[in-house]
N, C-alpha and C. Protein backbone atom coordinates (compact mmCIF):
# COMPACT_ATOMS: atom_id res chain seq x y z
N UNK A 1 141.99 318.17 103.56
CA UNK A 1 140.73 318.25 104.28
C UNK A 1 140.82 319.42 105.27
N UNK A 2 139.72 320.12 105.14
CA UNK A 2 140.03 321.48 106.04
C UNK A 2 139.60 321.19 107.64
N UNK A 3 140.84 321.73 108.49
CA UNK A 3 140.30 321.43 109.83
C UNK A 3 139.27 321.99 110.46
N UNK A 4 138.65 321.92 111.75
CA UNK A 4 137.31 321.95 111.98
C UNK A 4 137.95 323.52 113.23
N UNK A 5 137.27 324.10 113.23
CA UNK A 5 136.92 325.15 114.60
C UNK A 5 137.32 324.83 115.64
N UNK A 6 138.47 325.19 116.74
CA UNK A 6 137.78 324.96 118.31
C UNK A 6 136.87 325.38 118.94
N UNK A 7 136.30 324.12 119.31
CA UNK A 7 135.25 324.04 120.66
C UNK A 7 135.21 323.96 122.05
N UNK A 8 134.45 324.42 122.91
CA UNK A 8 134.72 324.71 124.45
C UNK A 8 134.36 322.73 124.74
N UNK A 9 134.78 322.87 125.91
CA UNK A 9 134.10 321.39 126.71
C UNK A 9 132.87 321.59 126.83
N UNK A 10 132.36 320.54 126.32
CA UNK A 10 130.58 320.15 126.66
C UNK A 10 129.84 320.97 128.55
N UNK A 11 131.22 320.50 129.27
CA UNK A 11 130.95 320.42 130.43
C UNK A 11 130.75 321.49 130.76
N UNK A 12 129.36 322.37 131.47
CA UNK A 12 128.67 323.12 131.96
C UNK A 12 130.20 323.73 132.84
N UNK A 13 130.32 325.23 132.28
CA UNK A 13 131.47 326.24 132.79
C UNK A 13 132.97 325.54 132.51
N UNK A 14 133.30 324.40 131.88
CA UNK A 14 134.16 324.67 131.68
C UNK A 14 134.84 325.46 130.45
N UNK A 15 136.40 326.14 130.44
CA UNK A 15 136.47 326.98 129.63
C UNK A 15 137.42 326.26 128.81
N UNK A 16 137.97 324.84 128.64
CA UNK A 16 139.28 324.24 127.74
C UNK A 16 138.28 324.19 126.33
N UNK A 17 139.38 324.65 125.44
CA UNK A 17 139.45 324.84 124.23
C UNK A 17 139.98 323.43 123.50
N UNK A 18 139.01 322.69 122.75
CA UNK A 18 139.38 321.41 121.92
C UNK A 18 139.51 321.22 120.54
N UNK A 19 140.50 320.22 120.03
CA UNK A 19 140.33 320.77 118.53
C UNK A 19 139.47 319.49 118.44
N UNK A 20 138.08 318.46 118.93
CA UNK A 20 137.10 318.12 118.71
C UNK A 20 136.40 318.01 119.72
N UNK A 21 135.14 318.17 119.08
CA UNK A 21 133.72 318.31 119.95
C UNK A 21 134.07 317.12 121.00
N UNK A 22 133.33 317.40 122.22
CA UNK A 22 133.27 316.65 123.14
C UNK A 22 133.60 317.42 124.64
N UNK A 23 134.43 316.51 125.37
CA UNK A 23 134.60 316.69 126.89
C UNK A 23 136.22 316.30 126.69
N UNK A 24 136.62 317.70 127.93
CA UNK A 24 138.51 317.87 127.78
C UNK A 24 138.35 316.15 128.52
N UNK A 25 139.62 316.40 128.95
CA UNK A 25 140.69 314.63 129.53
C UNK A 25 139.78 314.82 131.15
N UNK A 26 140.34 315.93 131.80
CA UNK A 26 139.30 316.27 133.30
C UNK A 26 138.10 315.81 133.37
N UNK A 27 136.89 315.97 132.32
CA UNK A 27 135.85 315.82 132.50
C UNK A 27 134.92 314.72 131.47
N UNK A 28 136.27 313.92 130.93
CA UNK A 28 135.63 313.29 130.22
C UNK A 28 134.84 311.57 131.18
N UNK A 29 135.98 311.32 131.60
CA UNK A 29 135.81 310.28 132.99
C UNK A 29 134.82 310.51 133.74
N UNK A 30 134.50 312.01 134.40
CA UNK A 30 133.49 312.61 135.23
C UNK A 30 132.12 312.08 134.41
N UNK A 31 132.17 312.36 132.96
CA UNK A 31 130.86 312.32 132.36
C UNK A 31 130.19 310.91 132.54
N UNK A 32 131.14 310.04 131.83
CA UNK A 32 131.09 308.78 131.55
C UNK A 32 130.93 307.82 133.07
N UNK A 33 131.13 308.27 133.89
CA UNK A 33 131.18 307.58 135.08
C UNK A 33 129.40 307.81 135.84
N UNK A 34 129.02 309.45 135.83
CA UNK A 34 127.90 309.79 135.75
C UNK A 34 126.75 308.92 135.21
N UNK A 35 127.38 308.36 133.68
CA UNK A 35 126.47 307.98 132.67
C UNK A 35 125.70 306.93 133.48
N UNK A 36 127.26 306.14 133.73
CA UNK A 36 126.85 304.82 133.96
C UNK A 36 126.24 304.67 135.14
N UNK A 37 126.07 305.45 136.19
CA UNK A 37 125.26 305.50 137.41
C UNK A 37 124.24 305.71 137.23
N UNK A 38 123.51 306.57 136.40
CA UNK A 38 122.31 306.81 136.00
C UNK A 38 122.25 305.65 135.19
N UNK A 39 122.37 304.98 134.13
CA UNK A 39 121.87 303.75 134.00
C UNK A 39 121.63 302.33 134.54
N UNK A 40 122.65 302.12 135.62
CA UNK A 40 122.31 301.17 136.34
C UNK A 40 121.10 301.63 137.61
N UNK A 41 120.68 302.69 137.72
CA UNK A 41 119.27 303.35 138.23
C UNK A 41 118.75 303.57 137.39
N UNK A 42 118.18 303.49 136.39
CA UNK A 42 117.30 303.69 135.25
C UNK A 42 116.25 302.50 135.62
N UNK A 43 117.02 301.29 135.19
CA UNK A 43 116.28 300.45 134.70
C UNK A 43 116.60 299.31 136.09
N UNK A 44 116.25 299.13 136.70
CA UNK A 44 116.08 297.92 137.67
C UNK A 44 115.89 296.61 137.52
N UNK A 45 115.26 296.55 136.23
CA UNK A 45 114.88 295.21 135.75
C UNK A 45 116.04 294.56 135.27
N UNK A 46 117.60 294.91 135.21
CA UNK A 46 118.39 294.87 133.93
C UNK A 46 118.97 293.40 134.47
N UNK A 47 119.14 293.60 136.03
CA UNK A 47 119.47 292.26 136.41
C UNK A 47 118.89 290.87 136.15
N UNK A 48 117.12 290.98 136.45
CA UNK A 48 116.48 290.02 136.56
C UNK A 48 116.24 289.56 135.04
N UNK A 49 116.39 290.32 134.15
CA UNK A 49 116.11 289.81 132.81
C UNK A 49 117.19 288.71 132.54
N UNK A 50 118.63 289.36 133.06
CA UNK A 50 119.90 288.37 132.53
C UNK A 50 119.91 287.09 133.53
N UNK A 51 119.11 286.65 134.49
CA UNK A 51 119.38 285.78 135.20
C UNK A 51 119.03 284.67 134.62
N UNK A 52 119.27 283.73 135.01
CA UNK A 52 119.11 281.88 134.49
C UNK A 52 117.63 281.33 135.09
N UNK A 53 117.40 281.99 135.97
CA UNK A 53 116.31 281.87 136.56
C UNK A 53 114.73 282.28 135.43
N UNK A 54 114.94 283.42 134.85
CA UNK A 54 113.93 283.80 134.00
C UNK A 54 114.03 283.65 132.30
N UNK A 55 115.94 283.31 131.87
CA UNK A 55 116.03 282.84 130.83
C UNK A 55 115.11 281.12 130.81
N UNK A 56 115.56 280.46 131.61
CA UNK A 56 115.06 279.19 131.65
C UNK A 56 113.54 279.35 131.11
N UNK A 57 112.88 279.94 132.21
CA UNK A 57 111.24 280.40 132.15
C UNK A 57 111.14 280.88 130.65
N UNK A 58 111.75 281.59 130.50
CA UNK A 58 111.24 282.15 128.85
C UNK A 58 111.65 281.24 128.04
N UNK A 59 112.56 280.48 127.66
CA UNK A 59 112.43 279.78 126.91
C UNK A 59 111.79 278.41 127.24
N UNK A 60 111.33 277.79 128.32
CA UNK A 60 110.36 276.96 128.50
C UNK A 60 108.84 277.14 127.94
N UNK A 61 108.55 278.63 128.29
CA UNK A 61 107.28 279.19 127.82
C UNK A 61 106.91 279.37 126.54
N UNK A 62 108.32 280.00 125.71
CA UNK A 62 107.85 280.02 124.60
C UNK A 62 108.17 279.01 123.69
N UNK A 63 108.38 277.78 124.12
CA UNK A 63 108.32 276.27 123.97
C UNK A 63 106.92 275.59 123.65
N UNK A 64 106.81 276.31 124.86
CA UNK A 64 105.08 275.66 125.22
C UNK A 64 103.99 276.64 124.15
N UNK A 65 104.58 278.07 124.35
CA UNK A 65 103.31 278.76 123.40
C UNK A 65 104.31 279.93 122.57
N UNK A 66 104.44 279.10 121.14
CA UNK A 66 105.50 279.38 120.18
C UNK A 66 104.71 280.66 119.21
N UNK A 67 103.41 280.87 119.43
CA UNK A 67 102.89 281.66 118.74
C UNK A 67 102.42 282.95 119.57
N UNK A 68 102.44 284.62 118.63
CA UNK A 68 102.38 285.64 119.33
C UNK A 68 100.46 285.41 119.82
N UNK A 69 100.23 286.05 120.89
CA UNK A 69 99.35 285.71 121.45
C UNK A 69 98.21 286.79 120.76
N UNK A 70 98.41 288.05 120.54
CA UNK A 70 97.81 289.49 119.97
C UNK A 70 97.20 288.31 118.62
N UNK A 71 98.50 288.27 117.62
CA UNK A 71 97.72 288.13 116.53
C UNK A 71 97.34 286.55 116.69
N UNK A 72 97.32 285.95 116.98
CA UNK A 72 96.50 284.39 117.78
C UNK A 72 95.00 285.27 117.64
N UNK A 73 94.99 285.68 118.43
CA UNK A 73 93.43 286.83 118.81
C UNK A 73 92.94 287.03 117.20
N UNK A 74 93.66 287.50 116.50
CA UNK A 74 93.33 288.19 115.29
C UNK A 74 93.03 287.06 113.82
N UNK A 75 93.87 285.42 114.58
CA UNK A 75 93.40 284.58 113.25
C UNK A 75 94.75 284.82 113.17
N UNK A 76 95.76 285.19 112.87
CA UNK A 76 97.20 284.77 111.93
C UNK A 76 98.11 284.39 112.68
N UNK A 77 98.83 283.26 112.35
CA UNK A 77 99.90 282.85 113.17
C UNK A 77 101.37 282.74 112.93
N UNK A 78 101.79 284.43 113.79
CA UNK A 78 103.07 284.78 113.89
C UNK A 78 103.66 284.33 115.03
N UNK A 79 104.98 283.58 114.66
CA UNK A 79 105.96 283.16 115.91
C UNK A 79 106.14 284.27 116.80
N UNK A 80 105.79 284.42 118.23
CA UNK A 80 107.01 284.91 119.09
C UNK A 80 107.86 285.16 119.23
N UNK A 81 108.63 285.93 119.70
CA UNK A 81 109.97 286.45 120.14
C UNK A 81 110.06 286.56 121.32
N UNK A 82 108.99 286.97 122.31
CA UNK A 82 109.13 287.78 123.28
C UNK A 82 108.18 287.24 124.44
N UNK A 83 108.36 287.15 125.53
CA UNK A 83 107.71 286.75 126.43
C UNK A 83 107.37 288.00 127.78
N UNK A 84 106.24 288.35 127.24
CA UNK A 84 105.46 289.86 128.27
C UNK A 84 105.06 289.78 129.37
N UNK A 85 105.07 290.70 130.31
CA UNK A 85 104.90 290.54 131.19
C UNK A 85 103.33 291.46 131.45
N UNK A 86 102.32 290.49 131.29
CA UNK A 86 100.79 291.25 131.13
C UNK A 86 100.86 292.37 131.81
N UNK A 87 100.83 292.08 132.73
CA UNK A 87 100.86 293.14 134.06
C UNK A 87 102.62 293.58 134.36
N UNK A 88 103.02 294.78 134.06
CA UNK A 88 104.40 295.06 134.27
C UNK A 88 104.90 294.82 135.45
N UNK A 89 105.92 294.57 135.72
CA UNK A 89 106.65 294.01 136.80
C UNK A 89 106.20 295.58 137.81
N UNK A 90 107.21 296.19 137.10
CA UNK A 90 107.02 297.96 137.46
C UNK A 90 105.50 298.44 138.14
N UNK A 91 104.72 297.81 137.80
CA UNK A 91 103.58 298.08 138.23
C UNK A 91 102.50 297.05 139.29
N UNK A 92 103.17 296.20 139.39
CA UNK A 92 103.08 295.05 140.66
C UNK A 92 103.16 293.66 139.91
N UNK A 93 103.09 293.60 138.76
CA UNK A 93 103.34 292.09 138.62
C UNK A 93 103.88 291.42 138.62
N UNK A 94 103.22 290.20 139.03
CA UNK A 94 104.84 289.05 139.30
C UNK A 94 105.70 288.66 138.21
N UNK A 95 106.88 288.68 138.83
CA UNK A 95 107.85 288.26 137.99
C UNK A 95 107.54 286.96 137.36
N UNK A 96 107.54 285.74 138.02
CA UNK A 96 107.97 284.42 137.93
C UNK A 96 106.52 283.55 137.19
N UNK A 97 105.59 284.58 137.52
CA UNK A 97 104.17 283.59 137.95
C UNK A 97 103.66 283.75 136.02
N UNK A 98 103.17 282.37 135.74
CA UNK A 98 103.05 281.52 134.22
C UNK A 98 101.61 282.93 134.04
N UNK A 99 101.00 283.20 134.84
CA UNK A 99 99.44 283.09 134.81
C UNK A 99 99.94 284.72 134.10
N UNK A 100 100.62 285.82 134.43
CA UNK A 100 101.23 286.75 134.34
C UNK A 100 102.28 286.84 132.94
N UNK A 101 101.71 285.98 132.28
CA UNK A 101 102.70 285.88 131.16
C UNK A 101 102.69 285.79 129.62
N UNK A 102 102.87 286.13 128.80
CA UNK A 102 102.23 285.99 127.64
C UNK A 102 102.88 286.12 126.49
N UNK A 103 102.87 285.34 125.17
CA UNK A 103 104.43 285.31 123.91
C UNK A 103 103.30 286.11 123.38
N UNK A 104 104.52 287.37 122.42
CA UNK A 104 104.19 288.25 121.65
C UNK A 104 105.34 287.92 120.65
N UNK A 105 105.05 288.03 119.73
CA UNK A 105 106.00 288.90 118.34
C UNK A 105 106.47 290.25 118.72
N UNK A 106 107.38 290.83 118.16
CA UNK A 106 108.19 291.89 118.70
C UNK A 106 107.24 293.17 118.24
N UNK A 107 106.73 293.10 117.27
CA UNK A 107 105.67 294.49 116.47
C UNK A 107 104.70 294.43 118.17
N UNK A 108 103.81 293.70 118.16
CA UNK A 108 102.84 293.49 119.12
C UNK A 108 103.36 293.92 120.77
N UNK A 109 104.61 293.47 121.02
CA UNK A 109 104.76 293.65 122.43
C UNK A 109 105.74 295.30 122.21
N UNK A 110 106.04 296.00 120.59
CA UNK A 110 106.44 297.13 120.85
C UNK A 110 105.17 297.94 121.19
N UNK A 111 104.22 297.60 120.44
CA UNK A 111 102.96 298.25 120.28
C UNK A 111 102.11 298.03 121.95
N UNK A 112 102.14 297.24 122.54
CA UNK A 112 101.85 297.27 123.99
C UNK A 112 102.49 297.82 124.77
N UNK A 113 103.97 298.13 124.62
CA UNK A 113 104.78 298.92 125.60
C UNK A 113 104.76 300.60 125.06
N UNK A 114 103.77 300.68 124.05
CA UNK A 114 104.33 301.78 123.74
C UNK A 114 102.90 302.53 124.21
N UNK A 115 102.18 301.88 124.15
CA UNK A 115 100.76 301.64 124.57
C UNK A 115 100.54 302.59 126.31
N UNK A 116 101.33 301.45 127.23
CA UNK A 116 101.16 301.66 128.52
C UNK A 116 102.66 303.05 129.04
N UNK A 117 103.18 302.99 128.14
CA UNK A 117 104.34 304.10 128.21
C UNK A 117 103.47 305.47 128.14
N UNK A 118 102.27 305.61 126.76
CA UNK A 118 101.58 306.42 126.16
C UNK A 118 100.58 306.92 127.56
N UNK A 119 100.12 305.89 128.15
CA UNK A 119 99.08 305.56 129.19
C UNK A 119 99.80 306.24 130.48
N UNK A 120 100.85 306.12 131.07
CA UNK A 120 101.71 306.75 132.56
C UNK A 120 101.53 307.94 132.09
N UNK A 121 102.29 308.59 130.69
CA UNK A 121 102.33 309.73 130.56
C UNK A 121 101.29 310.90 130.46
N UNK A 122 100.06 310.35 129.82
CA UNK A 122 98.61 310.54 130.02
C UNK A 122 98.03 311.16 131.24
N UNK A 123 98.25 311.02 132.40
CA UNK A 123 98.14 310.79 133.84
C UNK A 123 97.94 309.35 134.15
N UNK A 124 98.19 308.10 133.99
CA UNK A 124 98.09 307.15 134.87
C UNK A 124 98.86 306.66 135.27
């Protein structure tokens, strides 16, 4: 198998020479440590999703309303997966509150998030 080219480090000015793509030993830790700071600031929600507090709630809810709510609207009745948050947290809605809440099937609540994702970027 023929070996591959050396490559510089990914890392902006550095000059180590690798025999594979990526980041030398110096800057590989640097990257990866970066990563993970920016993802635990990314997403804020990451905590409250894993808590016992809102697992409980979601699966109580979608106990109570086992069918996606979109196609409910439409006449066909597809199970749930997913329990939405009408109003995004991100955007003032309550976390906890039933009234704020709603089971989707996973097509339906991609298609709503992709919706209001489409909508910020828009100007709103």
């Amino acid at each position: 198998m023929p070996r591959s080219a050396p490559t510089p480090c990914r890392y902006p000015g550095c000059m180590a020479v690798l025999t594979n793509p990526g980041y030398c030993d110096s800057h590989r830790a640097l990257v990866h440590r970066d990563y993970g700071r920016m993802r635990r600031s990314f997403d804020n929600e990451v905590g409250f999703y894993q808590s016992s507090t809102w697992r409980r709630l979601r699966a109580n809810f979608l106990r109570l309303h086992p069918l996606c709510k979109a196609c409910a609207d439409q006449g066909q009745s597809i199970a749930a997966g997913v329990v939405d948050h009408i109003t995004p947290i991100k955007e003032g809605g309550a976390r906890l509150d039933k009234s704020n809440l709603q089971s989707l099937c996973v097509s339906c609540h991609n298609r709503k998030t992709a919706r209001e994702t489409a909508g910020k970027r828009a100007g709103g």
